[in-house]
N, C-alpha and C. Protein backbone atom coordinates (compact mmCIF):
# COMPACT_ATOMS: atom_id res chain seq x y z
N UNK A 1 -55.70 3.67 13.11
CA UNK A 1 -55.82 2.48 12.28
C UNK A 1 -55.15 2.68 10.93
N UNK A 2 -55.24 4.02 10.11
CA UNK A 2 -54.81 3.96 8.87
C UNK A 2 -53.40 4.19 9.24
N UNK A 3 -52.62 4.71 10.44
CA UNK A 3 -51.32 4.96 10.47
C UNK A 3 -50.60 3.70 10.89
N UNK A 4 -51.35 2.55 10.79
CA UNK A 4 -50.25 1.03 11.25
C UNK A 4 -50.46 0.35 9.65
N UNK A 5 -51.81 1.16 9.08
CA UNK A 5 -51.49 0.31 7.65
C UNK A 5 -50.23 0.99 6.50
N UNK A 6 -49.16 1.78 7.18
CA UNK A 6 -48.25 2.35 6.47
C UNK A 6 -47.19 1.95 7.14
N UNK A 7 -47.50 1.89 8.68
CA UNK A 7 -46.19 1.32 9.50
C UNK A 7 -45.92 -0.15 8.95
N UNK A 8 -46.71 -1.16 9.05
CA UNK A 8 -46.40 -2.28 8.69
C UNK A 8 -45.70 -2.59 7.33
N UNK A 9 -46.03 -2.04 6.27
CA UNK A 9 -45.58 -2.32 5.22
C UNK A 9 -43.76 -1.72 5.82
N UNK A 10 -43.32 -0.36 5.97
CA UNK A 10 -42.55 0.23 5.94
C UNK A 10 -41.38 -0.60 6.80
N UNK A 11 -42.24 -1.23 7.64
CA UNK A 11 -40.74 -2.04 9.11
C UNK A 11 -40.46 -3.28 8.16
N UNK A 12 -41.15 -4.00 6.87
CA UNK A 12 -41.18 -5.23 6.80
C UNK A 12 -40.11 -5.02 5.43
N UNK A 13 -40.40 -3.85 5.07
CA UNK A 13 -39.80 -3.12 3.80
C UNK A 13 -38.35 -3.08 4.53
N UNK A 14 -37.70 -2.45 5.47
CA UNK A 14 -36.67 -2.20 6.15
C UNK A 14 -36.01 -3.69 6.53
N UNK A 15 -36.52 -4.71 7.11
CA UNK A 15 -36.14 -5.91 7.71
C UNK A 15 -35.90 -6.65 6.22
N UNK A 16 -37.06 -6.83 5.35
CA UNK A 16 -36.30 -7.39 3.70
C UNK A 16 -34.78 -6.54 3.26
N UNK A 17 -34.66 -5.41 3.39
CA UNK A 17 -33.55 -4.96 2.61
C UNK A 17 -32.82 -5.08 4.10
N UNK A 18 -32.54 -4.98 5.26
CA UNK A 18 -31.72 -5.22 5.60
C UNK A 18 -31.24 -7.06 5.71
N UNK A 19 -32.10 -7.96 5.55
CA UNK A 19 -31.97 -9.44 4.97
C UNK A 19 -30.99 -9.08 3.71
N UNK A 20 -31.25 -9.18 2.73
CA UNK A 20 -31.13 -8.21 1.29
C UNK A 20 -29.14 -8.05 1.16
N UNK A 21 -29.46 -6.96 1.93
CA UNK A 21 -28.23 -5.90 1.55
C UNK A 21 -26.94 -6.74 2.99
N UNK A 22 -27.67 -7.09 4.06
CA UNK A 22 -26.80 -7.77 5.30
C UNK A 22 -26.23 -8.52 5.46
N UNK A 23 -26.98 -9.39 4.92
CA UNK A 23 -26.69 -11.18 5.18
C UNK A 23 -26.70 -12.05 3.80
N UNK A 24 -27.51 -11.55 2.74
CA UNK A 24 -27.62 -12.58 1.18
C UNK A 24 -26.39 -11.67 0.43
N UNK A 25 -26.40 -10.73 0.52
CA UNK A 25 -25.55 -9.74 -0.86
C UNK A 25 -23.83 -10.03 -0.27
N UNK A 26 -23.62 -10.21 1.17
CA UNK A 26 -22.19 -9.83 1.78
C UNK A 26 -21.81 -11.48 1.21
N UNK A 27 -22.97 -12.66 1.65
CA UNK A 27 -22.55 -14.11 1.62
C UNK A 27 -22.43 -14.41 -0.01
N UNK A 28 -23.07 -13.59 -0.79
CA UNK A 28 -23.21 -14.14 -2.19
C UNK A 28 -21.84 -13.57 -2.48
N UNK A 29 -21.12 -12.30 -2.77
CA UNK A 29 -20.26 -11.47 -3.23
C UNK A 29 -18.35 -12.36 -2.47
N UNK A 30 -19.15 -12.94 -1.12
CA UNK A 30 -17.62 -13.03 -0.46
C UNK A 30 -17.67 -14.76 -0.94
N UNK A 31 -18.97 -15.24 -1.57
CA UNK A 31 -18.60 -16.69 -2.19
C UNK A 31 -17.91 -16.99 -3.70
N UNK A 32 -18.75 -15.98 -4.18
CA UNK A 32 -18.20 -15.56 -5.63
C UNK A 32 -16.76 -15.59 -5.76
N UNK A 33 -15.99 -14.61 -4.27
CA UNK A 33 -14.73 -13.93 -5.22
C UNK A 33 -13.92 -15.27 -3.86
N UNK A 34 -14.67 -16.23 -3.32
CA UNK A 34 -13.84 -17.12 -2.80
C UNK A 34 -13.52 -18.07 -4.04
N UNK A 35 -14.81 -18.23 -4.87
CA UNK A 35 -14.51 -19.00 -6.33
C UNK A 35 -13.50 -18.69 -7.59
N UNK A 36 -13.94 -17.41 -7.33
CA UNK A 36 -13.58 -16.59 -8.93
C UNK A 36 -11.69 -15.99 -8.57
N UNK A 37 -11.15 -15.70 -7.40
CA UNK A 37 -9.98 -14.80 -7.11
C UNK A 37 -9.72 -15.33 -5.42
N UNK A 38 -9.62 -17.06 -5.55
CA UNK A 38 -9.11 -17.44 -4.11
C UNK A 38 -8.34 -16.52 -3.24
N UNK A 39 -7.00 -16.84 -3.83
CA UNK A 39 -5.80 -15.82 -3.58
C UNK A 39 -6.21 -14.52 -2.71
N UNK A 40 -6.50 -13.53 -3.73
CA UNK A 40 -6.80 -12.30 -3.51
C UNK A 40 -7.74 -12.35 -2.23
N UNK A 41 -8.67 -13.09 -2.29
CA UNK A 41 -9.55 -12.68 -1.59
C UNK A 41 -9.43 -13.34 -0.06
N UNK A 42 -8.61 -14.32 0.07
CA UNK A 42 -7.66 -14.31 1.25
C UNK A 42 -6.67 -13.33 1.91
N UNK A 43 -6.50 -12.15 1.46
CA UNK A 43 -5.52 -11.12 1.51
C UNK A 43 -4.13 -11.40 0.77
N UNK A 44 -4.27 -12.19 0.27
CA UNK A 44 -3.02 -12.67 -0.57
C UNK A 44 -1.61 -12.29 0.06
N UNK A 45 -1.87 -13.37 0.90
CA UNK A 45 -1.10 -13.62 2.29
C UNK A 45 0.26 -14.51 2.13
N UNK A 46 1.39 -14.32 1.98
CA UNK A 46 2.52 -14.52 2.14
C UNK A 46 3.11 -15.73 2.94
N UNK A 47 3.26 -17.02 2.76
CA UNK A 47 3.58 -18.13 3.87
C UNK A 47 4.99 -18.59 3.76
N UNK A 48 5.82 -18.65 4.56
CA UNK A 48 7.05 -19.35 4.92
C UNK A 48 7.04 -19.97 5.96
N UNK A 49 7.29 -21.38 5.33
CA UNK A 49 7.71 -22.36 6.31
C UNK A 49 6.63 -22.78 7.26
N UNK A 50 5.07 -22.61 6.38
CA UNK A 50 3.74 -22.66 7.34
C UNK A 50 3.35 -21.76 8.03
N UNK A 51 4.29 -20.93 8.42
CA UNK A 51 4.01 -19.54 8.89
C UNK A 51 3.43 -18.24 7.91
N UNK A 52 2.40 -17.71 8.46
CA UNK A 52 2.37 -16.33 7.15
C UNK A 52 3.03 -15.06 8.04
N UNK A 53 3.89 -14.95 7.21
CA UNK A 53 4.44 -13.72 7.28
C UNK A 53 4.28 -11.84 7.07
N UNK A 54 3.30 -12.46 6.20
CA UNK A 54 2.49 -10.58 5.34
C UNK A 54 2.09 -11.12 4.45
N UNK A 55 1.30 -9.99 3.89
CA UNK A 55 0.51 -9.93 2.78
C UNK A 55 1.08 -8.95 1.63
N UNK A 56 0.99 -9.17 0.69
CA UNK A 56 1.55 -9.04 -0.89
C UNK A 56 1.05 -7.75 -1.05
N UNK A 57 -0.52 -7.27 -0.10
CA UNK A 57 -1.15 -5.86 -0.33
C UNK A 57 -0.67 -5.06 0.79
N UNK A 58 -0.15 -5.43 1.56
CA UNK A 58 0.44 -4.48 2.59
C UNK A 58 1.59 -4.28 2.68
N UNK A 59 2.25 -3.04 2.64
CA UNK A 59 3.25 -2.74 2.95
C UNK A 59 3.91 -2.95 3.90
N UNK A 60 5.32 -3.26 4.19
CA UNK A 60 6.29 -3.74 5.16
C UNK A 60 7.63 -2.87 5.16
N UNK A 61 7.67 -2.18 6.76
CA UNK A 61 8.68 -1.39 6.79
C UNK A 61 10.62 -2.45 6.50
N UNK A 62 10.79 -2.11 5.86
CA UNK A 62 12.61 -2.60 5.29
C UNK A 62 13.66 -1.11 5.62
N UNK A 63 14.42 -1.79 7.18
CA UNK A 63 15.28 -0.67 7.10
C UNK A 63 16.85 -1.23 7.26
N UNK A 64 16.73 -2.55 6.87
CA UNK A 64 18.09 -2.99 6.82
C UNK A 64 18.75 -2.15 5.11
N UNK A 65 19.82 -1.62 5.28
CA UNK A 65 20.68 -1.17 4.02
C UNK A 65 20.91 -2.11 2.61
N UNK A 66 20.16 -3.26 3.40
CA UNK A 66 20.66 -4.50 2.18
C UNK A 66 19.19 -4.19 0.76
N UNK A 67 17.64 -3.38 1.77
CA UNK A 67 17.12 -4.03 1.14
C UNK A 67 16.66 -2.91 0.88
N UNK A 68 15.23 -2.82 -0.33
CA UNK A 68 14.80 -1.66 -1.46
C UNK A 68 13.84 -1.02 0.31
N UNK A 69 14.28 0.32 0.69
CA UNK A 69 12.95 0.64 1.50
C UNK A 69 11.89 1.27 0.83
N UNK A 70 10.38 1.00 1.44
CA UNK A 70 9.09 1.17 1.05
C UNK A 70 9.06 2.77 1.45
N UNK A 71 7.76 3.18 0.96
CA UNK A 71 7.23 4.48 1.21
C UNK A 71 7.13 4.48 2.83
N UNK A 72 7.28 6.09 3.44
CA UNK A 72 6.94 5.92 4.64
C UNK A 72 5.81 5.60 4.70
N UNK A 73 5.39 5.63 6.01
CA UNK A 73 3.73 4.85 6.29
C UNK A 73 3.06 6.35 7.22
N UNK A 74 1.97 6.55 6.93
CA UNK A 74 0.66 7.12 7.97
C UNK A 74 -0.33 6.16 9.19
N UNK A 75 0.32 5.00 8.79
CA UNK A 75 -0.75 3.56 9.45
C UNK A 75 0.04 3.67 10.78
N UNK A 76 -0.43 4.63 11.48
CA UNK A 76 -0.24 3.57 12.66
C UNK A 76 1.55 3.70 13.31
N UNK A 77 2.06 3.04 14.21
CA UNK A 77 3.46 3.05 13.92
C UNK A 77 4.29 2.31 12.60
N UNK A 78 3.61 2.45 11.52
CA UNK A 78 4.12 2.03 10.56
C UNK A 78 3.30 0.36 9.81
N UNK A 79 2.85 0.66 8.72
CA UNK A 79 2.05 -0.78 7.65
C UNK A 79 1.52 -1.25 9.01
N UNK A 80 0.41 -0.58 9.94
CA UNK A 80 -0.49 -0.97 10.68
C UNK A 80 -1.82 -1.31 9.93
N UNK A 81 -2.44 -2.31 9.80
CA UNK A 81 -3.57 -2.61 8.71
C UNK A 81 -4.80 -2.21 9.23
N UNK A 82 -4.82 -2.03 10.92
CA UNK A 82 -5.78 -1.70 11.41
C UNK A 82 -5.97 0.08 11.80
N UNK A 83 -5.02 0.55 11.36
CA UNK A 83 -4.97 2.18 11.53
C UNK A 83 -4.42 2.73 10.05
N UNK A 84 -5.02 2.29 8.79
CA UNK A 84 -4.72 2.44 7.49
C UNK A 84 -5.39 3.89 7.09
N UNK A 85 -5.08 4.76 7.07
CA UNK A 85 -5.39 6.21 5.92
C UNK A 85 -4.32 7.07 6.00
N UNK A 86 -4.26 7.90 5.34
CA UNK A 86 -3.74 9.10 5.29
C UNK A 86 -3.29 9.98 6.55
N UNK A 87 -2.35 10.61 6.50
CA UNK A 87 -2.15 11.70 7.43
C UNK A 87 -3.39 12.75 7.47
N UNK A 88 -4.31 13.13 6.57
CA UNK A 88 -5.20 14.52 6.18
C UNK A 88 -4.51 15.43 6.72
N UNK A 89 -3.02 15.35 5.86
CA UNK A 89 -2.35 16.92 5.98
C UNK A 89 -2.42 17.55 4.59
N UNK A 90 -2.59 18.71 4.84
CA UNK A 90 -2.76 18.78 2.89
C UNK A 90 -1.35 19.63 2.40
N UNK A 91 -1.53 19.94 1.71
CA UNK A 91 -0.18 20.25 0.83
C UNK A 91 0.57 21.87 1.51
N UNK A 92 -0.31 22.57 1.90
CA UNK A 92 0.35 23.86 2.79
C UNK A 92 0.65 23.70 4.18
N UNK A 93 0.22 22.38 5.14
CA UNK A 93 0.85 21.93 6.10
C UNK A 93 2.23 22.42 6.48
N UNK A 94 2.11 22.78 7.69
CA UNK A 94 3.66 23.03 8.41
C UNK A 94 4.04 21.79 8.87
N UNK A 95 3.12 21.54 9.18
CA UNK A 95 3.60 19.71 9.85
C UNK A 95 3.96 18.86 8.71
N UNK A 96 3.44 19.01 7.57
CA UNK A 96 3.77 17.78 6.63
C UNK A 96 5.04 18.38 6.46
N UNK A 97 5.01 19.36 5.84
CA UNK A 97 6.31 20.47 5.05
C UNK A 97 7.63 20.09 6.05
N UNK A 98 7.25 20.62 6.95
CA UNK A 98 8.57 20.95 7.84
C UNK A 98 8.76 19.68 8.56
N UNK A 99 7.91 18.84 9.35
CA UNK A 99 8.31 17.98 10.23
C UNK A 99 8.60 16.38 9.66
N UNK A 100 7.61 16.29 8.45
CA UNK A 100 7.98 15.15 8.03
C UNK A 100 8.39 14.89 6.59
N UNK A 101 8.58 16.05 5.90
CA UNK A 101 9.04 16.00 4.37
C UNK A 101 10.55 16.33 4.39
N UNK A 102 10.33 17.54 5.17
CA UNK A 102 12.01 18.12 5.26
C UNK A 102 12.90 16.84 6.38
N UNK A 103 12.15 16.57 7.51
CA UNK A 103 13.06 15.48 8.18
C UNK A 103 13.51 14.43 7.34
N UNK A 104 12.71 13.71 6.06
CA UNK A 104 13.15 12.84 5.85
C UNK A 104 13.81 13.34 4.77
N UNK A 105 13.87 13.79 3.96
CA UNK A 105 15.01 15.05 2.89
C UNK A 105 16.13 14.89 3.20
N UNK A 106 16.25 15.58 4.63
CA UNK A 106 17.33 15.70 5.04
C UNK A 106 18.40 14.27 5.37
N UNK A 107 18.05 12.92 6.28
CA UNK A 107 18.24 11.89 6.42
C UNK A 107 18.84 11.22 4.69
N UNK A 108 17.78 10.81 3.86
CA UNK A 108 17.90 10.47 2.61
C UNK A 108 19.24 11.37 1.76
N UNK A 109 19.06 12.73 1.80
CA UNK A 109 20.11 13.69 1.37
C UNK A 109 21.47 13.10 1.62
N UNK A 110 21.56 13.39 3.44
CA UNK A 110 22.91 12.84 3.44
C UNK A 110 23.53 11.32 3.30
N UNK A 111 23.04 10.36 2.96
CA UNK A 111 23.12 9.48 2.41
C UNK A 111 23.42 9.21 0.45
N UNK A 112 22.76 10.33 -0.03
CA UNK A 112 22.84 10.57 -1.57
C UNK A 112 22.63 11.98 -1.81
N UNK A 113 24.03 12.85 -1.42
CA UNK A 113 23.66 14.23 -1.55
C UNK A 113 23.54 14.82 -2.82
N UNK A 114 24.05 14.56 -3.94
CA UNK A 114 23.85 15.12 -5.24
C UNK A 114 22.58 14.51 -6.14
N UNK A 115 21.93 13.80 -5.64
CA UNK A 115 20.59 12.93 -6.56
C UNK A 115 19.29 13.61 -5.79
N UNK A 116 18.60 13.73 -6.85
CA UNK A 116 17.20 14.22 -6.42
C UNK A 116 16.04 13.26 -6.11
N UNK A 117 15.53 13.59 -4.71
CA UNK A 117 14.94 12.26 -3.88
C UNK A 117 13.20 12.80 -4.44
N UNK A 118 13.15 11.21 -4.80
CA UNK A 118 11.78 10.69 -5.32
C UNK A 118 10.86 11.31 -4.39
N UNK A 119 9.75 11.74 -4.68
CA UNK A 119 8.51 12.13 -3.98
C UNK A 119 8.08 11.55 -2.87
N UNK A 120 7.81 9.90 -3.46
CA UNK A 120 7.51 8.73 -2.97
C UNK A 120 8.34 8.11 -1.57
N UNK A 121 9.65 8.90 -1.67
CA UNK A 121 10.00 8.44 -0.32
C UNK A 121 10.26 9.34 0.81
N UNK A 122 9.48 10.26 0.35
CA UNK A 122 9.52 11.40 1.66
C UNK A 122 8.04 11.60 2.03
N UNK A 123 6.92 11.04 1.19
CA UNK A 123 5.77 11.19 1.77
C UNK A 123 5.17 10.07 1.36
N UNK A 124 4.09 9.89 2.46
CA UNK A 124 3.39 8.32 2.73
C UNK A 124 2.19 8.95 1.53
N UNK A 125 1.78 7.03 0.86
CA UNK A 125 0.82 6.68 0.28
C UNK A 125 -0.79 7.60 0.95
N UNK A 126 -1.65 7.30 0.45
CA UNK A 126 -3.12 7.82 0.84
C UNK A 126 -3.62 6.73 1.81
N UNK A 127 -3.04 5.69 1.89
CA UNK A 127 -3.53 4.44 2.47
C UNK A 127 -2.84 4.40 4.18
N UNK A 128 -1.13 4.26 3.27
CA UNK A 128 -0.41 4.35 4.52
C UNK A 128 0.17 2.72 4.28
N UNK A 129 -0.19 2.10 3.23
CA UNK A 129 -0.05 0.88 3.31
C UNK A 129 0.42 0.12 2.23
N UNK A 130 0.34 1.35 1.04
CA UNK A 130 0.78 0.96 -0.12
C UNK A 130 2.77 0.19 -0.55
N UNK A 131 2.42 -1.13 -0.86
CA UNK A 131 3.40 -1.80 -0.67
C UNK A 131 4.84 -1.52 -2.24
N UNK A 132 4.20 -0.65 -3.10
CA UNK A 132 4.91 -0.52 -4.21
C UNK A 132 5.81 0.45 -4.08
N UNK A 133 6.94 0.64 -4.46
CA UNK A 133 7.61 2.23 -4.90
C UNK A 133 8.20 2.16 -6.70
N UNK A 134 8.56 3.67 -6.78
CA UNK A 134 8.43 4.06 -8.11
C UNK A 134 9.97 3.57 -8.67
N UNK A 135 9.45 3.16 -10.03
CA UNK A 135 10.72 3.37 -10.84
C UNK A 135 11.90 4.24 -9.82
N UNK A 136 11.39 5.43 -9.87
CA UNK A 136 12.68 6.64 -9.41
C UNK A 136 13.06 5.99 -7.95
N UNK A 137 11.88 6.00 -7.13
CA UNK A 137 12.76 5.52 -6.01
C UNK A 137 13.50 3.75 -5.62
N UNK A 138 13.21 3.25 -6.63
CA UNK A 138 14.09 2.03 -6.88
C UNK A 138 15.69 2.73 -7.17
N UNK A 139 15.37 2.97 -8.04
CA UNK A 139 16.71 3.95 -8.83
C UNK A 139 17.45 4.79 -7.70
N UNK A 140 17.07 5.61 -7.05
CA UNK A 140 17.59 6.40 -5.86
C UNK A 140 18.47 4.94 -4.93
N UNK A 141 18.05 4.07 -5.10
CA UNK A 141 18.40 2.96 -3.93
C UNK A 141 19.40 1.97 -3.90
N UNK A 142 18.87 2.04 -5.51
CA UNK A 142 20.49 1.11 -6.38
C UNK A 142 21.65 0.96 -5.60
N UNK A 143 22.34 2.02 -5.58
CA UNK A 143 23.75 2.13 -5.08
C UNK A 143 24.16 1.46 -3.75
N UNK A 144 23.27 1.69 -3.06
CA UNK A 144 23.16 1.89 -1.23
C UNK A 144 22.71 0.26 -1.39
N UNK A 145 22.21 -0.77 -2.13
CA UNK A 145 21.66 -1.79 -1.87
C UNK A 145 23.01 -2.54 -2.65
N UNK A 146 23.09 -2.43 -3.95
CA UNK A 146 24.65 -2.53 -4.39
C UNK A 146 25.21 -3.09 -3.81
N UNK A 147 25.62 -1.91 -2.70
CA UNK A 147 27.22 -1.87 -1.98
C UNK A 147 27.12 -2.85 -0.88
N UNK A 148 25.98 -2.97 -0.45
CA UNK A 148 25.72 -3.47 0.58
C UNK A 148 25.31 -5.32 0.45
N UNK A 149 25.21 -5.33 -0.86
CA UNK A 149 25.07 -7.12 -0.95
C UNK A 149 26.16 -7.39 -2.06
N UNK A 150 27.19 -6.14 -1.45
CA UNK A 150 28.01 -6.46 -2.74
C UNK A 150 28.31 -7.00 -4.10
N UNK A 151 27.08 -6.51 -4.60
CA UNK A 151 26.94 -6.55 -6.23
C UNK A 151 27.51 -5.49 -7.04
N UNK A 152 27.04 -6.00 -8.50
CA UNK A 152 27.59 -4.99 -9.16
C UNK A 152 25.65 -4.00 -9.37
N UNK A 153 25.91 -2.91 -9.49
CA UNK A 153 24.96 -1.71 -9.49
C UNK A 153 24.28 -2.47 -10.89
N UNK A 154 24.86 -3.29 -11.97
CA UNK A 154 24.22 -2.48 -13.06
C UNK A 154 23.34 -4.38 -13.38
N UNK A 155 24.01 -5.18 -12.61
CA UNK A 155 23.09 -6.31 -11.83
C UNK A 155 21.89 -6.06 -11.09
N UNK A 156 22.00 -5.44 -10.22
CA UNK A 156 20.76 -4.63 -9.43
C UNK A 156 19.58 -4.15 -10.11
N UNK A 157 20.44 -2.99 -11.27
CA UNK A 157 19.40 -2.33 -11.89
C UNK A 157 18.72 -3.57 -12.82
N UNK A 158 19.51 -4.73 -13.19
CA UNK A 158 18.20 -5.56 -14.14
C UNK A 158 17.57 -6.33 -13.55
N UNK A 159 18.05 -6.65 -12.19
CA UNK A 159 17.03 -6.87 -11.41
C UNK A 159 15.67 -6.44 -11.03
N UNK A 160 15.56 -4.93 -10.73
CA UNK A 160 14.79 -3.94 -10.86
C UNK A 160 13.71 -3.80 -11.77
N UNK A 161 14.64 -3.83 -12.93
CA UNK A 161 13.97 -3.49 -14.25
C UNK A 161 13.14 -5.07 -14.34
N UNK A 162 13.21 -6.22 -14.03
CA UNK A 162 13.26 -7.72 -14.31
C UNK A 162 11.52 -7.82 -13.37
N UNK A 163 11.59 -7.18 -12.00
CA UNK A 163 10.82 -6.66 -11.17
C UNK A 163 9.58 -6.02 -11.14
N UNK A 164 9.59 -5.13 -12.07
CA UNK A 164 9.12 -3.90 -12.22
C UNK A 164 7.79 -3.97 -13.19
N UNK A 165 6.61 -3.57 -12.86
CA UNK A 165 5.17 -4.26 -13.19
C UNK A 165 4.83 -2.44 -14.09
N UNK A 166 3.75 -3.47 -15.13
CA UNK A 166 3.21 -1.75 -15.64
C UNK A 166 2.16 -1.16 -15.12
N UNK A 167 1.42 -0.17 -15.68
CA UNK A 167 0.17 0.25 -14.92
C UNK A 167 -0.84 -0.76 -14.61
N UNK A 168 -1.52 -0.82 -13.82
CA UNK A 168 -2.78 -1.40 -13.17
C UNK A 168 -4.08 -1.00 -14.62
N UNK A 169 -4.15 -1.88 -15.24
CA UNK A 169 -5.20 -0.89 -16.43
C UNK A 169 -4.53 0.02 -17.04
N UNK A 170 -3.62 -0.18 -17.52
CA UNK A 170 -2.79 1.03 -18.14
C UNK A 170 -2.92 2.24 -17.68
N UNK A 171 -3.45 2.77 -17.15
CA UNK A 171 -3.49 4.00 -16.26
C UNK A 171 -3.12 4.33 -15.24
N UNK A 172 -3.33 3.15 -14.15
CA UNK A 172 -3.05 3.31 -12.62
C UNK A 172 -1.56 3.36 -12.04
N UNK A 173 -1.03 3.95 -11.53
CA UNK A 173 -0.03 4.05 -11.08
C UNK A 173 1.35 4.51 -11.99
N UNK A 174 2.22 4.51 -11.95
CA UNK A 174 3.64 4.75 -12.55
C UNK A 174 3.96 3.39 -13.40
N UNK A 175 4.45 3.73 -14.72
CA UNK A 175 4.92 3.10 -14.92
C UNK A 175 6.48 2.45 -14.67
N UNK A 176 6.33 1.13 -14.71
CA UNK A 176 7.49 0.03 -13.79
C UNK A 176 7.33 0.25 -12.38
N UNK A 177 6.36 0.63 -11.60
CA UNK A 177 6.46 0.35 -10.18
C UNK A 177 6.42 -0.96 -10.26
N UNK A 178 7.48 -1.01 -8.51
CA UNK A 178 7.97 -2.22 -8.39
C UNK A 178 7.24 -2.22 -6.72
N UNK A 179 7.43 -4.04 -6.17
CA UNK A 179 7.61 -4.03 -4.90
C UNK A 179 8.67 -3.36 -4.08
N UNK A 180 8.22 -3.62 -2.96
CA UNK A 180 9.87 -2.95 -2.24
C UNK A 180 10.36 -4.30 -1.42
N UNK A 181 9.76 -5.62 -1.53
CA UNK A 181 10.23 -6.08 -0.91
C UNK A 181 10.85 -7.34 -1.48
């Protein structure tokens, strides 16, 4: 008898916070930021021509020569939204080192053999999905995008520069990262 007058309180205690935390806190928080940050909180989703195309937070592989390419990706076969993290290779990896830092080194190299290749485009974001690249690897790209929409380079670069956003909170990220797309 005294062990159901502890059970009862305890299941009714569990069923309020899962009410609580399940169903009032997810509907209050996802009404709020439908009010307060429409946009965003749609995935801030990209439409042409009635069609949506991507989202502004996800990264999109670009391997035509015309255009700025993004960081590689860990998602998946590439800006998969549903297979988004990291490789969890860590920094003494043979696999990161050798199979996918040096492969893409090498590729990028012979394309721009005397310039020193940005971090950012030989190894994927933490996400796998991150749609920005750096100042430097804008800069690495100039030329090769240039030539290829036959501009002049130093058009490009104020484009770039025209592009190019500051930290997130003054802290977050590089300063002038840009989109890549």
């Amino acid at each position: 008898m005294n062990l159901l007058k502890h059970i009862y309180p305890a299941i009714a205690f569990t069923i309020m916070l899962m009410v609580l935390t399940g169903i009032i806190y997810p509907f209050v928080v996802t009404g709020l930021s439908e009010l307060l940050f429409r946009e965003k909180a749609r995935g801030s989703l990209i439409d042409k021509e009635g069609k949506v195309i991507g989202s502004r937070l996800i990264g999109q592989p670009f391997k035509g020569p015309g255009y700025f390419h993004s960081r590689p990706s860990a998602a998946g076969s590439g800006y998969d939204a549903t297979a988004s993290g990291g490789t969890n290779l860590g920094p003494t990896s043979k696999q990161l080192f050798e199979d996918q830092v040096k492969g893409r080194s090498r590729e990028l190299r012979a394309k721009n053999p005397n310039v020193e290749i940005p971090i950012d485009l030989i190894t994927s974001s933490g996400s796998g999905l991150d749609p920005h690249i750096s100042p430097a690897a804008a800069e690495f790209q100039i030329p090769r995008v240039a030539r290829e929409r036959k501009m002049k380079e130093e058009k490009v670069r104020m484009l770039v520069r025209n592009q190019s956003q500051g930290r997130q909170f003054g802290v977050l990220g590089e300063h002038g990262s840009m989109f890549s797309n």
